[in-house]
C-alpha atoms as a PDB file:
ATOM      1  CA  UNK A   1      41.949  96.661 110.420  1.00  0.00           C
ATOM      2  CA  UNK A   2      43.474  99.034 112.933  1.00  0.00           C
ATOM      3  CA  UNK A   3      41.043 100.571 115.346  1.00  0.00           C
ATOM      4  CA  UNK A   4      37.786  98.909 116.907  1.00  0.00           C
ATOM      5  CA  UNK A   5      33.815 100.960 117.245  1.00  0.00           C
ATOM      6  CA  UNK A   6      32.623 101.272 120.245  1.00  0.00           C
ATOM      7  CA  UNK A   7      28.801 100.849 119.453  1.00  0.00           C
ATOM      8  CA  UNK A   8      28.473  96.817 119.967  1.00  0.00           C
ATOM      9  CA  UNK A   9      25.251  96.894 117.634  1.00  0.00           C
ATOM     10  CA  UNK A  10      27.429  98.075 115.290  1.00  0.00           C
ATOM     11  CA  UNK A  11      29.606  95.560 114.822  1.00  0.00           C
ATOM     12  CA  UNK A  12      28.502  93.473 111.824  1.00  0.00           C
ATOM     13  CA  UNK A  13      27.775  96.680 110.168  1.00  0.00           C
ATOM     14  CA  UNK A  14      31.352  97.764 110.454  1.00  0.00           C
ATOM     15  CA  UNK A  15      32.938  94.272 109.919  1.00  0.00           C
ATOM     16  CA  UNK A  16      31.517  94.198 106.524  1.00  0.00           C
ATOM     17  CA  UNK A  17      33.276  97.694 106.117  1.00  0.00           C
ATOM     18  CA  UNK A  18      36.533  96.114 107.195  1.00  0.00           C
ATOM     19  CA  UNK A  19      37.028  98.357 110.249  1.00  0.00           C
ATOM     20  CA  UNK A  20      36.326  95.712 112.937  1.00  0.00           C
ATOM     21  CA  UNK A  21      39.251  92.724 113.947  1.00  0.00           C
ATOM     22  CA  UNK A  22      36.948  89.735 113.852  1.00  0.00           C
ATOM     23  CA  UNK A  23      37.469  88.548 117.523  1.00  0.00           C
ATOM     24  CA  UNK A  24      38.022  91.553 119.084  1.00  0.00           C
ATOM     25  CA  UNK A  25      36.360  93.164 122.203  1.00  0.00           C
ATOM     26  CA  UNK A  26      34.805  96.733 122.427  1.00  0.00           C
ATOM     27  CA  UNK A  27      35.502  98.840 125.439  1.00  0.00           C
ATOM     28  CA  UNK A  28      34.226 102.016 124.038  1.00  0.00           C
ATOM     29  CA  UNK A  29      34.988 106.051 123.741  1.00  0.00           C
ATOM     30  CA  UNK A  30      34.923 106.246 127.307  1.00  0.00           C
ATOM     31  CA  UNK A  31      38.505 104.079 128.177  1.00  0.00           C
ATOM     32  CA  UNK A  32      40.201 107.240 126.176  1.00  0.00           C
ATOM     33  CA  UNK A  33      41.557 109.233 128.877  1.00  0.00           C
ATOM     34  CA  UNK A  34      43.960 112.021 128.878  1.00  0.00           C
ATOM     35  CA  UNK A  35      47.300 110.817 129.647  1.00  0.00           C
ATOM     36  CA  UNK A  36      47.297 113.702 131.962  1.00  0.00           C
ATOM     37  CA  UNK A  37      45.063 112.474 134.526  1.00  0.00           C
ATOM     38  CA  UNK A  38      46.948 108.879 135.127  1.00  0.00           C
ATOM     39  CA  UNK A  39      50.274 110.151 135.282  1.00  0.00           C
ATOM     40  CA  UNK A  40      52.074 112.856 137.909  1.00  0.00           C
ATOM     41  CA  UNK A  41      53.931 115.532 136.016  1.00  0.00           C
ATOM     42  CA  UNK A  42      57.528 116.571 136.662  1.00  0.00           C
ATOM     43  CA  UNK A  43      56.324 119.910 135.657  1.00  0.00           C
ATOM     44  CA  UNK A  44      52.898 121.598 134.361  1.00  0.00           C
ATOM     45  CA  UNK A  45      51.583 123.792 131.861  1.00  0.00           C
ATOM     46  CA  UNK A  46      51.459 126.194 134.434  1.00  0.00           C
ATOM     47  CA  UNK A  47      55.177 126.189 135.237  1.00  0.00           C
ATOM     48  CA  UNK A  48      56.326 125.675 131.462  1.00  0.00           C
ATOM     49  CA  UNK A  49      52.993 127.790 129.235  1.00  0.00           C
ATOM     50  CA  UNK A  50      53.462 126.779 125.705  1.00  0.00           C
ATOM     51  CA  UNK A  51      56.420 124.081 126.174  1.00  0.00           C
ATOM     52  CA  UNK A  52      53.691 121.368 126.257  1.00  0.00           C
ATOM     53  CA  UNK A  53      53.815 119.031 123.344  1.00  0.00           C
ATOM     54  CA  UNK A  54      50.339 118.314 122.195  1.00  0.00           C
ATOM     55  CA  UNK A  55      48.887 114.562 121.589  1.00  0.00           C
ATOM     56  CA  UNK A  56      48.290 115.156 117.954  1.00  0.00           C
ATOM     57  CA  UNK A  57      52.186 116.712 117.639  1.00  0.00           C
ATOM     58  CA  UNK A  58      53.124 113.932 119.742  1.00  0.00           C
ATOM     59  CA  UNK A  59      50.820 111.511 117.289  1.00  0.00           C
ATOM     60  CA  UNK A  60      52.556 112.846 113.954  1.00  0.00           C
ATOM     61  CA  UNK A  61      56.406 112.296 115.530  1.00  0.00           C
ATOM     62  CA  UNK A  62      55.500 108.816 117.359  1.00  0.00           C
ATOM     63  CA  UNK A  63      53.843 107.595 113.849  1.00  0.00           C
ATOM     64  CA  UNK A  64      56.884 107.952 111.396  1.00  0.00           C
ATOM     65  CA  UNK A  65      59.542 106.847 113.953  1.00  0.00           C
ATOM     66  CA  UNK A  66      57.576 103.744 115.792  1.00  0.00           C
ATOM     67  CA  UNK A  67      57.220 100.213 114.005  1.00  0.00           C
ATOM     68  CA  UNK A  68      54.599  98.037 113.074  1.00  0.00           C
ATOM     69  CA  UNK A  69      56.346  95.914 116.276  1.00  0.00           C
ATOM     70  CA  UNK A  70      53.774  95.191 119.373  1.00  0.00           C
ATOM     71  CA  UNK A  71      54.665  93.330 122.620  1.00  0.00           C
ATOM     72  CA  UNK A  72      55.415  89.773 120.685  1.00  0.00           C
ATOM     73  CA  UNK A  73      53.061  90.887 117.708  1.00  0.00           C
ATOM     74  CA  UNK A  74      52.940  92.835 114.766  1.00  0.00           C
ATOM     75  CA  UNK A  75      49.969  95.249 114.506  1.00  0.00           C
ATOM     76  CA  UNK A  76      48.269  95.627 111.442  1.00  0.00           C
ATOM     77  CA  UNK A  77      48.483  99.200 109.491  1.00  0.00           C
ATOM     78  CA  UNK A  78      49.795 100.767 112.572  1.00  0.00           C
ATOM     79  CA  UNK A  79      52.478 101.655 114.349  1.00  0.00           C
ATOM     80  CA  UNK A  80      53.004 100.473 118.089  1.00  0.00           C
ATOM     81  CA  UNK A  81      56.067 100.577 119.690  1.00  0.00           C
ATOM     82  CA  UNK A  82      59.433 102.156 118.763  1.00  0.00           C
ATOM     83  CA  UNK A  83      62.766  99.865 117.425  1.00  0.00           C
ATOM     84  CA  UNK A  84      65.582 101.688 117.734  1.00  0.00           C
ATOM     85  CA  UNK A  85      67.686  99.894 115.525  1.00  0.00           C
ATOM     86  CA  UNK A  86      64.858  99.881 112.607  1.00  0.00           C
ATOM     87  CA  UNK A  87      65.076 103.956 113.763  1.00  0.00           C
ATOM     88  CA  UNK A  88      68.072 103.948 113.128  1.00  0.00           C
ATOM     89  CA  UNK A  89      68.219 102.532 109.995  1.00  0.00           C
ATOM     90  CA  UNK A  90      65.381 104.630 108.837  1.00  0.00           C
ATOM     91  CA  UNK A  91      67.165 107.752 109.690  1.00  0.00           C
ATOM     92  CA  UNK A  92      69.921 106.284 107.794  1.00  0.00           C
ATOM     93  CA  UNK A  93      72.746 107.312 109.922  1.00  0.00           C
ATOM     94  CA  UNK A  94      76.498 107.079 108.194  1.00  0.00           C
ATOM     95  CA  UNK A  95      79.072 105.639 109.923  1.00  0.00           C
ATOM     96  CA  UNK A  96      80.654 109.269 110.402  1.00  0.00           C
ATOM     97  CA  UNK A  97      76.837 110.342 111.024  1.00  0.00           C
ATOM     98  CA  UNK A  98      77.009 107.494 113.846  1.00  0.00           C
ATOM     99  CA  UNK A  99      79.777 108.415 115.547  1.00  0.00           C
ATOM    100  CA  UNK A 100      79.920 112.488 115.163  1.00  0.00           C
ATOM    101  CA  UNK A 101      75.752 112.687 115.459  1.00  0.00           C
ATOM    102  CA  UNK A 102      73.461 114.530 112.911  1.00  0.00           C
ATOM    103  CA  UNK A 103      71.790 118.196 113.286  1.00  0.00           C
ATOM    104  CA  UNK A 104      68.558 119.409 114.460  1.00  0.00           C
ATOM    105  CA  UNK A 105      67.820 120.212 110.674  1.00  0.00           C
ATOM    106  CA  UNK A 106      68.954 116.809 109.350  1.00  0.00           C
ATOM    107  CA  UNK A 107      67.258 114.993 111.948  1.00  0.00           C
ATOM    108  CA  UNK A 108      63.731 116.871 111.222  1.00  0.00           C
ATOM    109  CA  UNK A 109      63.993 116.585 107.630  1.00  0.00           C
ATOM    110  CA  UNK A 110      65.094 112.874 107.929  1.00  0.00           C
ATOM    111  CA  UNK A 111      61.951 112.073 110.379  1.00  0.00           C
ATOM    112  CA  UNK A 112      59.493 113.918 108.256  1.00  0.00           C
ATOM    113  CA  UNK A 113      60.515 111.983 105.185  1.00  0.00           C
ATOM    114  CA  UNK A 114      58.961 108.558 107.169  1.00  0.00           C
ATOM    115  CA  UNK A 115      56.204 107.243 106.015  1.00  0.00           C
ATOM    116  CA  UNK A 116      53.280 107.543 108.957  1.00  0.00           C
ATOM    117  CA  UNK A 117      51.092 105.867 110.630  1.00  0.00           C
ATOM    118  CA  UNK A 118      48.455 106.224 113.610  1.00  0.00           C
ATOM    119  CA  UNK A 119      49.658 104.450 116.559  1.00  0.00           C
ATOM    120  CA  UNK A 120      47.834 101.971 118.341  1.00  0.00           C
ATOM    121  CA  UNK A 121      46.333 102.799 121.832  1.00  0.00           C
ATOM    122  CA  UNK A 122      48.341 100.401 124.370  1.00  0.00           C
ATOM    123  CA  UNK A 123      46.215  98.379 126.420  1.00  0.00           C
ATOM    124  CA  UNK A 124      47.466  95.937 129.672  1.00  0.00           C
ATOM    125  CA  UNK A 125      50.160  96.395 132.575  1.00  0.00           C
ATOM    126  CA  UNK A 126      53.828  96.939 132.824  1.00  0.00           C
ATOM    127  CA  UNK A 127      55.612  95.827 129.961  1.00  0.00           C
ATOM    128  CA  UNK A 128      53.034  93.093 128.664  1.00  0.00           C
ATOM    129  CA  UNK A 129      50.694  95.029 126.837  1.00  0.00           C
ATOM    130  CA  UNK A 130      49.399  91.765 124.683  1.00  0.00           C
ATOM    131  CA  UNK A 131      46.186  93.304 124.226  1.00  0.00           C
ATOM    132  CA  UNK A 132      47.185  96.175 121.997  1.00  0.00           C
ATOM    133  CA  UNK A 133      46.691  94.632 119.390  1.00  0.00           C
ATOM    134  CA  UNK A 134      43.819  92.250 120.243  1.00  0.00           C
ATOM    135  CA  UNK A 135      41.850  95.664 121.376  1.00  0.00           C
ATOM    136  CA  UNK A 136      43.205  96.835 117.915  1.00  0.00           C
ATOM    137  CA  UNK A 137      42.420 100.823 118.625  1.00  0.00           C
ATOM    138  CA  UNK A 138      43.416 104.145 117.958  1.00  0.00           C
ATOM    139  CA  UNK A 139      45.575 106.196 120.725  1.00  0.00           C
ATOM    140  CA  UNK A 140      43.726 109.379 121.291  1.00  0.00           C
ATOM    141  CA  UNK A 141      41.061 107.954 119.240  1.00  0.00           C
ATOM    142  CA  UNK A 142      39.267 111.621 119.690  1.00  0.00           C
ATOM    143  CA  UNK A 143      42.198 113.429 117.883  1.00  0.00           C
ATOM    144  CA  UNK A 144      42.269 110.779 115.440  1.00  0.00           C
ATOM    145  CA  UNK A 145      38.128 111.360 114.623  1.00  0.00           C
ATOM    146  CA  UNK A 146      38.971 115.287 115.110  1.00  0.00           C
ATOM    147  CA  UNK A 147      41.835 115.062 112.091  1.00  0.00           C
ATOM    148  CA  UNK A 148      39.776 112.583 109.748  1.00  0.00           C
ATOM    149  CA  UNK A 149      36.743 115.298 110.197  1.00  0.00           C
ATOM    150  CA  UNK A 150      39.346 117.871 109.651  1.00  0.00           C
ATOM    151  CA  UNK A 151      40.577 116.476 106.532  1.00  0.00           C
ATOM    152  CA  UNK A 152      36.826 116.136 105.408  1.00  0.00           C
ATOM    153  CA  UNK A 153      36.641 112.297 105.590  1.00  0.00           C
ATOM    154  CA  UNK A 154      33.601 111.002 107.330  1.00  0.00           C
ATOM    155  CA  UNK A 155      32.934 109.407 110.750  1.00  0.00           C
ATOM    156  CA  UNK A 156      36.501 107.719 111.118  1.00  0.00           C
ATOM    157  CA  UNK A 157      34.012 104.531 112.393  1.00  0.00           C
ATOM    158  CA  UNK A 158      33.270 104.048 108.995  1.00  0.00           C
ATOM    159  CA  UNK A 159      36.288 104.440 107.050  1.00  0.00           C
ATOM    160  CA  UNK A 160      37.902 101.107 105.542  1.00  0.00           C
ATOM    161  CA  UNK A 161      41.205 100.805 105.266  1.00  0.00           C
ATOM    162  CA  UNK A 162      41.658 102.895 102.058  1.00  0.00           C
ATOM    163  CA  UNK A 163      39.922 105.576 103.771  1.00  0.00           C
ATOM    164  CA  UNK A 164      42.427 105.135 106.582  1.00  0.00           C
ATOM    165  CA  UNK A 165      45.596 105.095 104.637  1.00  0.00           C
ATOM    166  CA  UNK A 166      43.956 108.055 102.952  1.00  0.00           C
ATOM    167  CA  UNK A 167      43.989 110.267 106.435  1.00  0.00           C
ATOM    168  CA  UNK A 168      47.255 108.835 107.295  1.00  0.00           C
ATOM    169  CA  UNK A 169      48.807 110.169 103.779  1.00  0.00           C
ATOM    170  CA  UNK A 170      46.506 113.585 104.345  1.00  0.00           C
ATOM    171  CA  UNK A 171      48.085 113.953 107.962  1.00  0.00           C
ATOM    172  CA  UNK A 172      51.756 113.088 106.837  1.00  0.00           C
ATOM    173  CA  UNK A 173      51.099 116.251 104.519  1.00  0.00           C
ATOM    174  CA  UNK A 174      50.894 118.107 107.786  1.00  0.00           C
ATOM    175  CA  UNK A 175      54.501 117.654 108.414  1.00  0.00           C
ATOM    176  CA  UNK A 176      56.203 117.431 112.409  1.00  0.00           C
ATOM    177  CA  UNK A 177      55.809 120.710 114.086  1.00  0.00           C
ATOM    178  CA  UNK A 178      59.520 122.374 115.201  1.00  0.00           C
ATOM    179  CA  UNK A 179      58.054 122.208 118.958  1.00  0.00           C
ATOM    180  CA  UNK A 180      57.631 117.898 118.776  1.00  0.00           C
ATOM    181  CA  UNK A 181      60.970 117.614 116.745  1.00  0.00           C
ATOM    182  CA  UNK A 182      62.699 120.265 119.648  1.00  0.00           C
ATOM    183  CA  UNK A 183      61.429 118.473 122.380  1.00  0.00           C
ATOM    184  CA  UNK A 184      62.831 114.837 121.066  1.00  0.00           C
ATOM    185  CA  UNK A 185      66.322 116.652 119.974  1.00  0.00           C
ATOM    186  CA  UNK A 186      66.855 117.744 123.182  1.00  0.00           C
ATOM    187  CA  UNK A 187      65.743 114.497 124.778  1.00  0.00           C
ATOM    188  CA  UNK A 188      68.042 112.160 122.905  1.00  0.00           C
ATOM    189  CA  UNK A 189      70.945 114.977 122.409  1.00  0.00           C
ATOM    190  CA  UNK A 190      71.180 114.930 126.175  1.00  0.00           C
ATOM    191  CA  UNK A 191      70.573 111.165 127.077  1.00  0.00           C
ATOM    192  CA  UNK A 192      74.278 110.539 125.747  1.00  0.00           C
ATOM    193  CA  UNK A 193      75.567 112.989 128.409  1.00  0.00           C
ATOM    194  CA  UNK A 194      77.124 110.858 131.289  1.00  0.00           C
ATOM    195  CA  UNK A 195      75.783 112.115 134.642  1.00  0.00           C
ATOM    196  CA  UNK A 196      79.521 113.152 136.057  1.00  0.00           C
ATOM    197  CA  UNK A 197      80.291 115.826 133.239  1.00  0.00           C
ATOM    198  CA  UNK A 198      80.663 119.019 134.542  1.00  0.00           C
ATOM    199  CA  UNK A 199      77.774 121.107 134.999  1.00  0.00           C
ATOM    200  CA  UNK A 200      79.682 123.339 132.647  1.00  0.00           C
ATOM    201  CA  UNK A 201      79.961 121.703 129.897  1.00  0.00           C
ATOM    202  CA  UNK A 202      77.818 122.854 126.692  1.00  0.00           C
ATOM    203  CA  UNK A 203      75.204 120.786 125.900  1.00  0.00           C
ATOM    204  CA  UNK A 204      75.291 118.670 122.743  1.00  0.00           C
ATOM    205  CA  UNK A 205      73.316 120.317 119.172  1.00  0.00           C
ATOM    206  CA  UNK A 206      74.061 116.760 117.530  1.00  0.00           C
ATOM    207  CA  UNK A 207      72.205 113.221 117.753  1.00  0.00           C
ATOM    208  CA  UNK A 208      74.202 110.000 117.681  1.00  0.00           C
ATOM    209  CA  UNK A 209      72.961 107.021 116.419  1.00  0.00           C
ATOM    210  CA  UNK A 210      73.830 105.321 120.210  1.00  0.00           C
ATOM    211  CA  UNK A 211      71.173 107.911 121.353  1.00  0.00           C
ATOM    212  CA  UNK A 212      68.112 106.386 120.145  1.00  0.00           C
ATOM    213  CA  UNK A 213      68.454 103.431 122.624  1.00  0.00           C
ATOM    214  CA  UNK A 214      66.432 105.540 124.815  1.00  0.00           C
ATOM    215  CA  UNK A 215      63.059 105.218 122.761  1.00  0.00           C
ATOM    216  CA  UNK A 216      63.573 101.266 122.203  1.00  0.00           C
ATOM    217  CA  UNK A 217      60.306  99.909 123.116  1.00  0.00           C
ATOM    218  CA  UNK A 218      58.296 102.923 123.657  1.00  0.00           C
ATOM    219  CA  UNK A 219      54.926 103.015 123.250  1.00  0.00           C
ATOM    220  CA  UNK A 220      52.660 106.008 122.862  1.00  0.00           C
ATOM    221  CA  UNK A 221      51.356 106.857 125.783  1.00  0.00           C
ATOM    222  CA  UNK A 222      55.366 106.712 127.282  1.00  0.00           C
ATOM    223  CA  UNK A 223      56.410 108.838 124.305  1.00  0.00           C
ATOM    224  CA  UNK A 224      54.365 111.165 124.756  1.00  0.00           C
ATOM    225  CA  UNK A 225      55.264 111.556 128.644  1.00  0.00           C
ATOM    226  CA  UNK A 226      58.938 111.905 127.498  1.00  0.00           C
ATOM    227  CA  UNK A 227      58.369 114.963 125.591  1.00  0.00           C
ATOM    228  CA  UNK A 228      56.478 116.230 128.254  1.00  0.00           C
ATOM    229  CA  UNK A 229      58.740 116.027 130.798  1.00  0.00           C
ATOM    230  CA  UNK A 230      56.600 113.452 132.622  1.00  0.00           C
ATOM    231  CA  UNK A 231      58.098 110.791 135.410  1.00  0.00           C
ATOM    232  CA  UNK A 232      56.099 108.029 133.976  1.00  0.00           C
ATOM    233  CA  UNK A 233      57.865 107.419 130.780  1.00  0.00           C
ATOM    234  CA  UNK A 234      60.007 103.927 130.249  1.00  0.00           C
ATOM    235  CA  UNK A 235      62.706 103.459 132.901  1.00  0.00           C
ATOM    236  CA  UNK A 236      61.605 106.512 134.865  1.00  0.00           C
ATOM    237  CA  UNK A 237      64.004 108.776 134.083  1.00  0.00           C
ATOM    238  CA  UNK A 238      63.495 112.616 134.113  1.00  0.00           C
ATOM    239  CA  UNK A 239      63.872 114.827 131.270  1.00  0.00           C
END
């Protein structure tokens, strides 16, 4: 199963529904909280209106390029953290590709043809986030619940895991929007730049396979503070 209920009198209801990790613990609706408030931006949505990617664009990028791979585990229909080498290999880079880099429009079409899956919500510190997949829930469960209601399933509590792979397939319909797929482009096109080239010099419109080092072992929550420009992403690098 992928994503725990929060209503503990619920439980044995749901586990016969197949939607509750026998073992696991229930924390509730109320330990989703906007990545916004926990982290310090570089810049707002006041200094940059419209530039902001959204956590459902983020959501429908992070779930076709992440892996089932999860801080020493494997999570179960999910996606959790980001390999770039399986990336890589997904996006199916030739060896001219790999050395000469691929196009915005070949990179989007190549991403959008990944299969997708909700990520998984990470849970711990630092770079030992065990529990993910012991806590076994949705990231931004709300916009999760939001789309499944959206795509006129019921109470995503209740869905098994048909109904799940069901809304996965109905939101991998939806496509990546250009703003998500911009916003990574840029990132990785300019993450190959060395530091000591010459303000000058054009920026790259290609992405190299070398370039997706940058994303290896992202989670969600640090994706999504990459494309937003946000300090607290993996290494602490700005955008």
């Amino acid at each position: 199963c992928i994503y725990i209920s929060a209503l503990q009198k619920k439980k044995k209801k749901n586990r016969r529904r197949g939607w509750l990790k026998r073992g696991s613990t229930s924390l509730g609706l109320l330990s989703v909280i906007p990545i916004q408030q926990l982290t310090l931006p570089r810049r707002t949505r006041a200094d940059a209106p419209g530039s902001v990617v959204t956590p459902y664009e983020t959501v429908t990028l992070f779930g076709r390029i992440a892996s089932e791979e999860c801080f020493g585990t494997r999570a179960n229909h999910a996606t959790c953290q980001v390999n770039s080498e399986l990336l890589a290999k997904k996006i199916n880079f030739s060896d001219r590709e790999a050395a000469e880099g691929i196009s915005r429009d070949v990179f989007k079409r190549r991403i959008e043809s990944q299969a997708f899956q909700w990520p998984l919500k990470p849970f711990g510190v630092s770079e030992k986030r065990v529990k993910t997949t012991t806590m076994n829930k949705a990231a931004v469960f709300r916009v999760w619940e939001e789309a499944a209601k959206r795509k006129n399933f019921r109470d995503p509590f209740f869905l098994n895991i048909s109904d799940r792979d069901r809304v996965n397939n109905a939101i991998a319909a939806d496509g990546v929007t250009d703003k998500a797929i911009d916003a990574l482009f840029n990132v990785l096109s300019q993450s190959g730049m060395s530091s000591s080239s010459p303000s000058s010099s054009p920026p790259r419109t290609v992405v190299r396979r070398d370039d997706l080092s940058i994303l290896s072992g992202m989670d969600y929550n640090e994706f999504y503070d990459l494309l937003n420009g946000l300090e607290s992403y993996k290494g602490g690098k700005g955008v």
